[in-house]
PDB file of N, CA and C in Angstrom:
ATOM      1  N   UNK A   1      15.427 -80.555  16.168  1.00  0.00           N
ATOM      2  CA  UNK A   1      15.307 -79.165  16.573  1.00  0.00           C
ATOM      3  C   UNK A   1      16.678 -78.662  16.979  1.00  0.00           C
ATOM      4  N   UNK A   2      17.350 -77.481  16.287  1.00  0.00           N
ATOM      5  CA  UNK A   2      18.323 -76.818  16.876  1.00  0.00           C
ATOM      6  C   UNK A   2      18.430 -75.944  17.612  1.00  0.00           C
ATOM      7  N   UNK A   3      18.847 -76.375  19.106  1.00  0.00           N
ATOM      8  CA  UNK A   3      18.701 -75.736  20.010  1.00  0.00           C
ATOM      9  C   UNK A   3      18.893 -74.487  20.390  1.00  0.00           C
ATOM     10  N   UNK A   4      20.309 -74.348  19.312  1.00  0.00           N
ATOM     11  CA  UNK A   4      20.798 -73.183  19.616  1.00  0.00           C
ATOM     12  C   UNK A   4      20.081 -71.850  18.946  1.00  0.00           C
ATOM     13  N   UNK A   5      18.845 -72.376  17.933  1.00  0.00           N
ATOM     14  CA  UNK A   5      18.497 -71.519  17.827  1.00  0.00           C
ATOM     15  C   UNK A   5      17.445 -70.487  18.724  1.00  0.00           C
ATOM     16  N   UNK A   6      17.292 -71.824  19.508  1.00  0.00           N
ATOM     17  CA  UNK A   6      15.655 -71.348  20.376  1.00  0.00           C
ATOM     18  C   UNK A   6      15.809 -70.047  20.817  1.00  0.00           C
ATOM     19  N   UNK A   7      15.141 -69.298  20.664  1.00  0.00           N
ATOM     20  CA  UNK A   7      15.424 -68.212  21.607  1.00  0.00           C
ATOM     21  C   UNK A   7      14.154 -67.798  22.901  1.00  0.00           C
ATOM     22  N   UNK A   8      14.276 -67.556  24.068  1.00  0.00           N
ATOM     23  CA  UNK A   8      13.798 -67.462  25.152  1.00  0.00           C
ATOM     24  C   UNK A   8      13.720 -66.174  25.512  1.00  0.00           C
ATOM     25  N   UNK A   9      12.671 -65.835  26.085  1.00  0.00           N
ATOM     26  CA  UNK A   9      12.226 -64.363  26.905  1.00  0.00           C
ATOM     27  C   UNK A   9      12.094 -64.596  27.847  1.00  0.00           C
ATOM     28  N   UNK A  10      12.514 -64.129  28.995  1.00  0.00           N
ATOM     29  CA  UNK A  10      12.690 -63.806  30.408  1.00  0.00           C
ATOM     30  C   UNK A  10      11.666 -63.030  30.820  1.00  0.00           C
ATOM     31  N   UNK A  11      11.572 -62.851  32.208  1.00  0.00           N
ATOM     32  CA  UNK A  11      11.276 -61.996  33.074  1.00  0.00           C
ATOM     33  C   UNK A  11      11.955 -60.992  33.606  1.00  0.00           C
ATOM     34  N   UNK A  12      11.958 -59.617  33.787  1.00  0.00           N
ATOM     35  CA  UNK A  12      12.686 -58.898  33.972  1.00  0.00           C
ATOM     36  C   UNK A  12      11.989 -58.100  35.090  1.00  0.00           C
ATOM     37  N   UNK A  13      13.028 -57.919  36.513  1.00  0.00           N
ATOM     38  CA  UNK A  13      12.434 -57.126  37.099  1.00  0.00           C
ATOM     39  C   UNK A  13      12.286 -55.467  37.181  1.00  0.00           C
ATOM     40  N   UNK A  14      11.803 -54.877  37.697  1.00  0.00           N
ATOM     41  CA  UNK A  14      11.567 -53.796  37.327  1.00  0.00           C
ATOM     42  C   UNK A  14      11.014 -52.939  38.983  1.00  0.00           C
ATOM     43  N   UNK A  15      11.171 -51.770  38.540  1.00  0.00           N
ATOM     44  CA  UNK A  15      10.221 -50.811  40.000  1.00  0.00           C
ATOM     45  C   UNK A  15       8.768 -50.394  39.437  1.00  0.00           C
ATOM     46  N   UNK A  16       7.812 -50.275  40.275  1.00  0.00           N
ATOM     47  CA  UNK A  16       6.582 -49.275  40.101  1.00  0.00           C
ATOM     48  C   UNK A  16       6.641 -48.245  40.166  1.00  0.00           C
ATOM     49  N   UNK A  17       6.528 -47.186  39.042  1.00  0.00           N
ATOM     50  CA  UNK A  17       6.997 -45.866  39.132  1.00  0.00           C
ATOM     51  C   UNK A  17       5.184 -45.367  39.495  1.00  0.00           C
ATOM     52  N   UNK A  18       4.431 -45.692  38.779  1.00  0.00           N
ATOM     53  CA  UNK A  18       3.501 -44.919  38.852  1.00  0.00           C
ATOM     54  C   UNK A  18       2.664 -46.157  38.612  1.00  0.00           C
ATOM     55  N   UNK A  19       0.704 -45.635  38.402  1.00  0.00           N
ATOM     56  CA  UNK A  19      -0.252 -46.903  38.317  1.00  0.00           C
ATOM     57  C   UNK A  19      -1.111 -46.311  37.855  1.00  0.00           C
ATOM     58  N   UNK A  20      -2.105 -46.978  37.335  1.00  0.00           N
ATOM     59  CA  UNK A  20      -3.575 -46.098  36.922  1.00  0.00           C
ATOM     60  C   UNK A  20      -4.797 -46.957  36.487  1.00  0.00           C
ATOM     61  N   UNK A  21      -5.813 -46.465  37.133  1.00  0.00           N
ATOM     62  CA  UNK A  21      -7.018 -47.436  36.747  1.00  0.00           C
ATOM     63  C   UNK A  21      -7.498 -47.263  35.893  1.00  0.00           C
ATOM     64  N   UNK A  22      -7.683 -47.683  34.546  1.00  0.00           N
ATOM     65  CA  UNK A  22      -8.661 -47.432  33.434  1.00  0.00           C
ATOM     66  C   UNK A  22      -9.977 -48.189  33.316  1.00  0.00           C
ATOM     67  N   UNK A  23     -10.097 -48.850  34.750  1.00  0.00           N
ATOM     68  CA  UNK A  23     -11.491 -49.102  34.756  1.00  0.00           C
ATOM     69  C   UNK A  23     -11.889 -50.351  34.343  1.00  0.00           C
ATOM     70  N   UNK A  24     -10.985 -51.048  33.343  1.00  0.00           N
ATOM     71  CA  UNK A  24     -11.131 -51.951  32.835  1.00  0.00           C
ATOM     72  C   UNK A  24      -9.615 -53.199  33.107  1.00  0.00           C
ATOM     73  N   UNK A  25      -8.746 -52.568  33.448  1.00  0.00           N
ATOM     74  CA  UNK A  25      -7.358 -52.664  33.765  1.00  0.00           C
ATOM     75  C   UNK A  25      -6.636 -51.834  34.372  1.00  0.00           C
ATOM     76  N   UNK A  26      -5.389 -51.969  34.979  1.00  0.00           N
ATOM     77  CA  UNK A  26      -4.764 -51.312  35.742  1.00  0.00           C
ATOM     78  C   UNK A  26      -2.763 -51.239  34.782  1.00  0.00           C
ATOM     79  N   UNK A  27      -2.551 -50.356  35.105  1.00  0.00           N
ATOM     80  CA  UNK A  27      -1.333 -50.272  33.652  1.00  0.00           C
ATOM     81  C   UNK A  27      -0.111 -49.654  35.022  1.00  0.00           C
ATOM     82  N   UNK A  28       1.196 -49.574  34.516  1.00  0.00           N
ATOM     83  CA  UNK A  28       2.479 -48.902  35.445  1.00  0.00           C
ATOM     84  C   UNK A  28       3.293 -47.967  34.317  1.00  0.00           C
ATOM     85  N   UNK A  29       3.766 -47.485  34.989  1.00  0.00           N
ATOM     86  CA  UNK A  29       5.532 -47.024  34.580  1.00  0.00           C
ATOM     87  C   UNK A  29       6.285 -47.421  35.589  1.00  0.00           C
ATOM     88  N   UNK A  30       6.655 -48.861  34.263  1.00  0.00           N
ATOM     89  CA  UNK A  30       7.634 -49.465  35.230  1.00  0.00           C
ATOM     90  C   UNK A  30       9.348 -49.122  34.581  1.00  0.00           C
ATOM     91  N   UNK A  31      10.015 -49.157  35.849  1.00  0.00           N
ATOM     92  CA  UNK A  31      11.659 -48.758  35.649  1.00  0.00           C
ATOM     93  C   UNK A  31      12.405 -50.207  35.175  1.00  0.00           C
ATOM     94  N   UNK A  32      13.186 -50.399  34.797  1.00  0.00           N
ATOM     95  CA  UNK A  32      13.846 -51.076  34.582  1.00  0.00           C
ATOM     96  C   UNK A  32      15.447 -50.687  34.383  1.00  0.00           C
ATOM     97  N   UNK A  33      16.329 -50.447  35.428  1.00  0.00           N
ATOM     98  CA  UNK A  33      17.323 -49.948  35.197  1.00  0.00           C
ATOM     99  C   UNK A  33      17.226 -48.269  34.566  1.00  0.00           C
ATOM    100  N   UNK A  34      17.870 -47.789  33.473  1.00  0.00           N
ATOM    101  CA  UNK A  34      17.520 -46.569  32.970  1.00  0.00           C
ATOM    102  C   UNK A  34      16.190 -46.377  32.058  1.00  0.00           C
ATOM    103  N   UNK A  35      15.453 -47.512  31.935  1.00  0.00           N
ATOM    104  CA  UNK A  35      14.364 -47.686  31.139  1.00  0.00           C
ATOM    105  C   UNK A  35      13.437 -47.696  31.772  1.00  0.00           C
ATOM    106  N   UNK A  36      12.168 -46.931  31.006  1.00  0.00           N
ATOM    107  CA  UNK A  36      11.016 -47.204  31.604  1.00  0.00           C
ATOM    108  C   UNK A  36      10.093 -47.632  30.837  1.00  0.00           C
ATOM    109  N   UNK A  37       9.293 -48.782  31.429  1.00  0.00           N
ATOM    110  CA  UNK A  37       7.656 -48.543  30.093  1.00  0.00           C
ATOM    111  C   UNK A  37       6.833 -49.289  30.719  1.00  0.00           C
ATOM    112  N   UNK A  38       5.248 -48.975  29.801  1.00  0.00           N
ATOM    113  CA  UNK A  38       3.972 -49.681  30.218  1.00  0.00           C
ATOM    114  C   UNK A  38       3.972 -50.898  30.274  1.00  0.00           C
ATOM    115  N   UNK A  39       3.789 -51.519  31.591  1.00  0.00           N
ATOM    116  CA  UNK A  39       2.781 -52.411  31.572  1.00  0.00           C
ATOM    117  C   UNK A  39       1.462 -52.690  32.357  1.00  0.00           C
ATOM    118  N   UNK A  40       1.287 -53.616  31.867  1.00  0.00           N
ATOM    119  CA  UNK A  40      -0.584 -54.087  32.931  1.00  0.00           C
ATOM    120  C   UNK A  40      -0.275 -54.735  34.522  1.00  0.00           C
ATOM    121  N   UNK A  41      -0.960 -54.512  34.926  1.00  0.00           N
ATOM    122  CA  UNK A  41      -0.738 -54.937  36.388  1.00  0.00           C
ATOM    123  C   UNK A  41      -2.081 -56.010  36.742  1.00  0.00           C
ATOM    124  N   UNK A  42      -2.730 -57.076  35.979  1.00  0.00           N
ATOM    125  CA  UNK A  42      -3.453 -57.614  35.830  1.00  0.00           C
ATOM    126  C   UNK A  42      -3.170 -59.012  36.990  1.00  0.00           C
ATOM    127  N   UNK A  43      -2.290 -59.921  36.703  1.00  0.00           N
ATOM    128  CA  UNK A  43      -1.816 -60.885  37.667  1.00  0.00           C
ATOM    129  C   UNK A  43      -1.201 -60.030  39.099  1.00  0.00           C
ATOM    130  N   UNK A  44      -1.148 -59.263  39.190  1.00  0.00           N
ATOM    131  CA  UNK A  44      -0.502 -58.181  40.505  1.00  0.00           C
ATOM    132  C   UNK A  44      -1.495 -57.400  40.977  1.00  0.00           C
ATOM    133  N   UNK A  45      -2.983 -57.685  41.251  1.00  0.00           N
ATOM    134  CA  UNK A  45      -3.471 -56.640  41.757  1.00  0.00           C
ATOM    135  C   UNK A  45      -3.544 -55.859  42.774  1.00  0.00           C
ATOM    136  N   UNK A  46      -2.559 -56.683  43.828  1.00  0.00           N
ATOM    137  CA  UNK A  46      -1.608 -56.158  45.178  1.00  0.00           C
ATOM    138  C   UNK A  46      -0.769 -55.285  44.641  1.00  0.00           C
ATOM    139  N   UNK A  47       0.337 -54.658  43.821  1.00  0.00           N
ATOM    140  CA  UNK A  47       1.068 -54.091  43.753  1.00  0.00           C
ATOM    141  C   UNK A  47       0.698 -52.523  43.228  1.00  0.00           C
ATOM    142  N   UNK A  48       1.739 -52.160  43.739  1.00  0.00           N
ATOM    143  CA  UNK A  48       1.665 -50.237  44.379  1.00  0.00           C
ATOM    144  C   UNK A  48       3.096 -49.968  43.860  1.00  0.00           C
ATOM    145  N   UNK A  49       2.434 -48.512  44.021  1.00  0.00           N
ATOM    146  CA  UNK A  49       3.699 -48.074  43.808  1.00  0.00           C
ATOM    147  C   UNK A  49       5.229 -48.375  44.479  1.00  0.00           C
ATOM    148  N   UNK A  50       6.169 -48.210  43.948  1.00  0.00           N
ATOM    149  CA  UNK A  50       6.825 -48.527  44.605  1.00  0.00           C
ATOM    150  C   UNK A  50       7.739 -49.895  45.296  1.00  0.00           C
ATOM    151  N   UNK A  51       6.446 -50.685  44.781  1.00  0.00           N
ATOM    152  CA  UNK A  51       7.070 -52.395  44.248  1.00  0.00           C
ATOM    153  C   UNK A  51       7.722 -52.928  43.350  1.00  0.00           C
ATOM    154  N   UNK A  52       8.238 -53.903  43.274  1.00  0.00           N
ATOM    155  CA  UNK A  52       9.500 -54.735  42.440  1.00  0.00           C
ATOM    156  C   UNK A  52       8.290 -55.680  41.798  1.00  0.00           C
ATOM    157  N   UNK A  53       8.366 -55.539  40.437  1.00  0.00           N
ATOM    158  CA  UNK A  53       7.778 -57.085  40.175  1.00  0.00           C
ATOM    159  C   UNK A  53       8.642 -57.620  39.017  1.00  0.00           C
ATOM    160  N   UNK A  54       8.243 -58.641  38.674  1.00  0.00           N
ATOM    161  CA  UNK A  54       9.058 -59.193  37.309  1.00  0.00           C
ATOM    162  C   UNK A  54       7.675 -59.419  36.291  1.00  0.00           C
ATOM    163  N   UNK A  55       8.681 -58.773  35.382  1.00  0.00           N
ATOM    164  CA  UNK A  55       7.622 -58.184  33.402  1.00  0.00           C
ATOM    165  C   UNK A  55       7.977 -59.330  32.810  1.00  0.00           C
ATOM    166  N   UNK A  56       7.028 -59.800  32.235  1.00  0.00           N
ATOM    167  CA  UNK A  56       7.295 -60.585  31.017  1.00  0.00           C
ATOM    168  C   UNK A  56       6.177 -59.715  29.999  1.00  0.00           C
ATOM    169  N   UNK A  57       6.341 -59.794  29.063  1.00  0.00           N
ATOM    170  CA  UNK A  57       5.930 -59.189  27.000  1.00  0.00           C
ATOM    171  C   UNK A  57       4.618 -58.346  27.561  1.00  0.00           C
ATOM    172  N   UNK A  58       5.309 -57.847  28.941  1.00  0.00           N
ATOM    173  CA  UNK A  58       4.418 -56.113  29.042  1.00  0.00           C
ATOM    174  C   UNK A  58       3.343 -56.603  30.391  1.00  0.00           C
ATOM    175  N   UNK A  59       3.594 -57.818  30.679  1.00  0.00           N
ATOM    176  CA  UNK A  59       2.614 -57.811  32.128  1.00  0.00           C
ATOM    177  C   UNK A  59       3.230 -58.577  33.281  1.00  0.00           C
ATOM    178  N   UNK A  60       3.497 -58.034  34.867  1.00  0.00           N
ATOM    179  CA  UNK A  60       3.856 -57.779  35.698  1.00  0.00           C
ATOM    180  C   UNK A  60       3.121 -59.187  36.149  1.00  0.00           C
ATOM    181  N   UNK A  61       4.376 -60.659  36.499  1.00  0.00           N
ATOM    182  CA  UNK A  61       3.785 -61.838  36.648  1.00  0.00           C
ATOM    183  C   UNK A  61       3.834 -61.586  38.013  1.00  0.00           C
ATOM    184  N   UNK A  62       4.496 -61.212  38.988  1.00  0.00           N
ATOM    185  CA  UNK A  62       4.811 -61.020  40.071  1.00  0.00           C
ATOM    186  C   UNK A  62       5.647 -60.436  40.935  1.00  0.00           C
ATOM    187  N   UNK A  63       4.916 -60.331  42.556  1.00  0.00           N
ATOM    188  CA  UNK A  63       5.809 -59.320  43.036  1.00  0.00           C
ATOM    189  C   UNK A  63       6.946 -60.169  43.553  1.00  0.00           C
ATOM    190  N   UNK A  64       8.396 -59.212  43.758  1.00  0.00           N
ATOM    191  CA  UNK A  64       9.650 -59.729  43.927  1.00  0.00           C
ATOM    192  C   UNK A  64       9.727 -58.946  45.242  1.00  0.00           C
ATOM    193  N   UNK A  65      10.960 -58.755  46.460  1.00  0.00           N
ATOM    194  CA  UNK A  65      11.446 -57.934  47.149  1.00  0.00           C
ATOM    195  C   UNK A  65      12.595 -57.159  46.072  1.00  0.00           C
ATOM    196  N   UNK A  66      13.342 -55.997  46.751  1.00  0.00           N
ATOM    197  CA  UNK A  66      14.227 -55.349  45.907  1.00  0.00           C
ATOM    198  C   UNK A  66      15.318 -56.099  45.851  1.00  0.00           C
ATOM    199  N   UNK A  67      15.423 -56.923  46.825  1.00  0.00           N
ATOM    200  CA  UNK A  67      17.160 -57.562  46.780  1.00  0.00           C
ATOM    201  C   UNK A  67      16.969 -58.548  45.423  1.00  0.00           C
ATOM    202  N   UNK A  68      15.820 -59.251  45.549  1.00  0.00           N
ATOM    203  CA  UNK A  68      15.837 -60.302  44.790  1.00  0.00           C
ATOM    204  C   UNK A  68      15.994 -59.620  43.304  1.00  0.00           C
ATOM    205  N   UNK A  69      15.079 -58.492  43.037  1.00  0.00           N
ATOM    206  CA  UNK A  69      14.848 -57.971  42.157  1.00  0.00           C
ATOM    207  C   UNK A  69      15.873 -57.181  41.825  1.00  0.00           C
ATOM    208  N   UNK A  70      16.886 -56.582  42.566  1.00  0.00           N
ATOM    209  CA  UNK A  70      18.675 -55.933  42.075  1.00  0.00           C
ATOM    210  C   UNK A  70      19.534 -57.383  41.689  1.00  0.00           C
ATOM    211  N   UNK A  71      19.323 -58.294  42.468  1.00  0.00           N
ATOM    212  CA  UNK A  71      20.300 -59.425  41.928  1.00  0.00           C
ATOM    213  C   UNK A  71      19.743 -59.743  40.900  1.00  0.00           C
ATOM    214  N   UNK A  72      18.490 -59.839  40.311  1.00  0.00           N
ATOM    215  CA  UNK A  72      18.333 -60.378  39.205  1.00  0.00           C
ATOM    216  C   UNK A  72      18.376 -59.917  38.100  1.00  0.00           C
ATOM    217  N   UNK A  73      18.436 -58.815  38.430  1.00  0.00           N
ATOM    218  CA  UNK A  73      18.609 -57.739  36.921  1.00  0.00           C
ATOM    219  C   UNK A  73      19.994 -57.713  36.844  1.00  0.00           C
ATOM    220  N   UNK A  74      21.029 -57.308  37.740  1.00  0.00           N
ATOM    221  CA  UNK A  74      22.313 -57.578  37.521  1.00  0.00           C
ATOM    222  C   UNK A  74      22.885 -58.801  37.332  1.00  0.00           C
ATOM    223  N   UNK A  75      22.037 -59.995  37.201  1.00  0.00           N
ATOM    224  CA  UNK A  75      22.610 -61.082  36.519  1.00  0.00           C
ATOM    225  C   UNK A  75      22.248 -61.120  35.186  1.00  0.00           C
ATOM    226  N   UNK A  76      21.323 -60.426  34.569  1.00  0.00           N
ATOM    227  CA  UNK A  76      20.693 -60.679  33.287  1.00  0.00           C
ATOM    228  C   UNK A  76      22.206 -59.553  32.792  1.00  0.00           C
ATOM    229  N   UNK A  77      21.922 -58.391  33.257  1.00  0.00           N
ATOM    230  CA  UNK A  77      22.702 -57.272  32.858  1.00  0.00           C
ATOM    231  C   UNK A  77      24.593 -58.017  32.315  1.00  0.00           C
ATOM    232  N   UNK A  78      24.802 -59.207  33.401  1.00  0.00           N
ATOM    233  CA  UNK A  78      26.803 -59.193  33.294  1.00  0.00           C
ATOM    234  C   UNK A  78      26.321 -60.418  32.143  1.00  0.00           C
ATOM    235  N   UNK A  79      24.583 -61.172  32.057  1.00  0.00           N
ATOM    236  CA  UNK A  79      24.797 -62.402  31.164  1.00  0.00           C
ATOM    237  C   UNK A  79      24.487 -61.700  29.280  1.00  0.00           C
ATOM    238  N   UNK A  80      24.261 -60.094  29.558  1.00  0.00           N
ATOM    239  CA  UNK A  80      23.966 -60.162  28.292  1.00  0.00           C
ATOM    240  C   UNK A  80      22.730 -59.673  27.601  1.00  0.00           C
ATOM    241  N   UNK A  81      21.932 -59.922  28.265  1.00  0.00           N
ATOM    242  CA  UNK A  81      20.368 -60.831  28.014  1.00  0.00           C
ATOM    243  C   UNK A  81      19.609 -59.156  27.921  1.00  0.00           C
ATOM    244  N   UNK A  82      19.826 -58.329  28.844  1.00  0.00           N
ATOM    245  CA  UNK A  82      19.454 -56.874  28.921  1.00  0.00           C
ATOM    246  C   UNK A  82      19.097 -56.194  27.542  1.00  0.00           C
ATOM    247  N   UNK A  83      20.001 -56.212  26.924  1.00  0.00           N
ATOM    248  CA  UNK A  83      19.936 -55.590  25.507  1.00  0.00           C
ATOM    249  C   UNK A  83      18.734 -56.396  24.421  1.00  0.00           C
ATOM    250  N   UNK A  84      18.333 -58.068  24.984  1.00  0.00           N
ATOM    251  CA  UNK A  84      17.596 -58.200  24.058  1.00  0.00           C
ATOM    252  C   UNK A  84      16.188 -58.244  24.255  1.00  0.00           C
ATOM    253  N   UNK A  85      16.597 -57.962  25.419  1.00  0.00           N
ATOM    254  CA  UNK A  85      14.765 -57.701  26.439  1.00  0.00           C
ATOM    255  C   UNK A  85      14.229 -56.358  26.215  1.00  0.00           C
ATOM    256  N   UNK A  86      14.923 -55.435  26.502  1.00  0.00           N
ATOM    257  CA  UNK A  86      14.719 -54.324  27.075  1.00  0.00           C
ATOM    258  C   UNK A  86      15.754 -53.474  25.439  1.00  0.00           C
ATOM    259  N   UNK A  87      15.006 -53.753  24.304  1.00  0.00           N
ATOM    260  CA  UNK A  87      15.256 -52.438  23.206  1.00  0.00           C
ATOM    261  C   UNK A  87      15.181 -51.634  23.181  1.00  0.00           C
ATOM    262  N   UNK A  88      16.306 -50.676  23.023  1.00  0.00           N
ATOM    263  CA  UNK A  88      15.589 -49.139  23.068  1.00  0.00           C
ATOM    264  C   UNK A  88      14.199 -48.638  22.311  1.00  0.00           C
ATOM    265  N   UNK A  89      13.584 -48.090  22.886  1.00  0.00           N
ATOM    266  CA  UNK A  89      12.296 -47.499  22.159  1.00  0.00           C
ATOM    267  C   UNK A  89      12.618 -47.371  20.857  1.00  0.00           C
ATOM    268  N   UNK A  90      11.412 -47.355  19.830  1.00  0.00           N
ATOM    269  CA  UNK A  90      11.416 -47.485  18.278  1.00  0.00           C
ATOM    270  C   UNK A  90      11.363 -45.661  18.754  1.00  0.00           C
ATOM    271  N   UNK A  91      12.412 -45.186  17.715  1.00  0.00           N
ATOM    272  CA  UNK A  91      12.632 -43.973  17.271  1.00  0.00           C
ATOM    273  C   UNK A  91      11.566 -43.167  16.481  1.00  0.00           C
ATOM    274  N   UNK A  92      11.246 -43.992  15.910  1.00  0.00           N
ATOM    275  CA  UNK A  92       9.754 -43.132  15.420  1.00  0.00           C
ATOM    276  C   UNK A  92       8.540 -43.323  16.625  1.00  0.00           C
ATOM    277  N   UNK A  93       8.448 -43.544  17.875  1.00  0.00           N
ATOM    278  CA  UNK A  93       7.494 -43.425  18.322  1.00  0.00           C
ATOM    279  C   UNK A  93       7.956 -42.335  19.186  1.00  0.00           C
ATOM    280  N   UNK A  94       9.699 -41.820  19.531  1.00  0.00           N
ATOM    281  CA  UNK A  94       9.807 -40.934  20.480  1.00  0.00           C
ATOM    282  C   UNK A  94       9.549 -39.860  20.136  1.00  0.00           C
ATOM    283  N   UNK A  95       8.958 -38.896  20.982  1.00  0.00           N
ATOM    284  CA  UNK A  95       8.681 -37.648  21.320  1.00  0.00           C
ATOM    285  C   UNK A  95       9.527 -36.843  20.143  1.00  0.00           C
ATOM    286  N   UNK A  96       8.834 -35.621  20.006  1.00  0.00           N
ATOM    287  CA  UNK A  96      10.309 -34.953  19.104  1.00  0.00           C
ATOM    288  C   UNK A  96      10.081 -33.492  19.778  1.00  0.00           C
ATOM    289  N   UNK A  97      11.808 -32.832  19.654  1.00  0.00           N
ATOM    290  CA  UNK A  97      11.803 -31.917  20.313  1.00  0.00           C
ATOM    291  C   UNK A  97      12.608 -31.366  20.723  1.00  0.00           C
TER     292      UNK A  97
END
């Protein structure tokens, strides 16, 4: 196995911008630096607005404090890793206008 190919997904922390019950699940707008997007708040059913958690492939594994959660994004951010987590939105799904 070549290692170097492996590639790995992280956790990324993020803020609770907003929340919502659909009754069946609970979803955010979560921040991530200048980014924002959906995820589920399924393993977090403590978290509110306004909390730090860390995202993995769209669901919120857990809550962080903010310190932990600014140092850790600014280590992903100087290692790199930011750009391959966090893609800009597909252009055909943005808004037009």
């Amino acid at each position: 196995m070549d290692l170097g190919a492996v590639s790995v997904c992280l956790a990324i922390p993020g803020k609770i911008l907003s929340s919502e019950d659909l009754g069946f699940a609970r979803t955010a707008r979560v921040q991530f630096g200048g980014t924002v997007r959906q995820c589920r708040l399924d393993f977090v059913p403590e978290a509110s607005v306004g909390d730090y958690v860390l995202v993995h492939v769209g669901f919120a594994l857990t809550k962080i404090d903010e310190q932990e959660a600014q140092r850790t994004f600014q280590l992903l951010k100087e290692m790199g890793t930011l750009e391959e987590e966090l893609p800009p939105p597909d252009a055909s799904s943005e808004p037009s206008g």
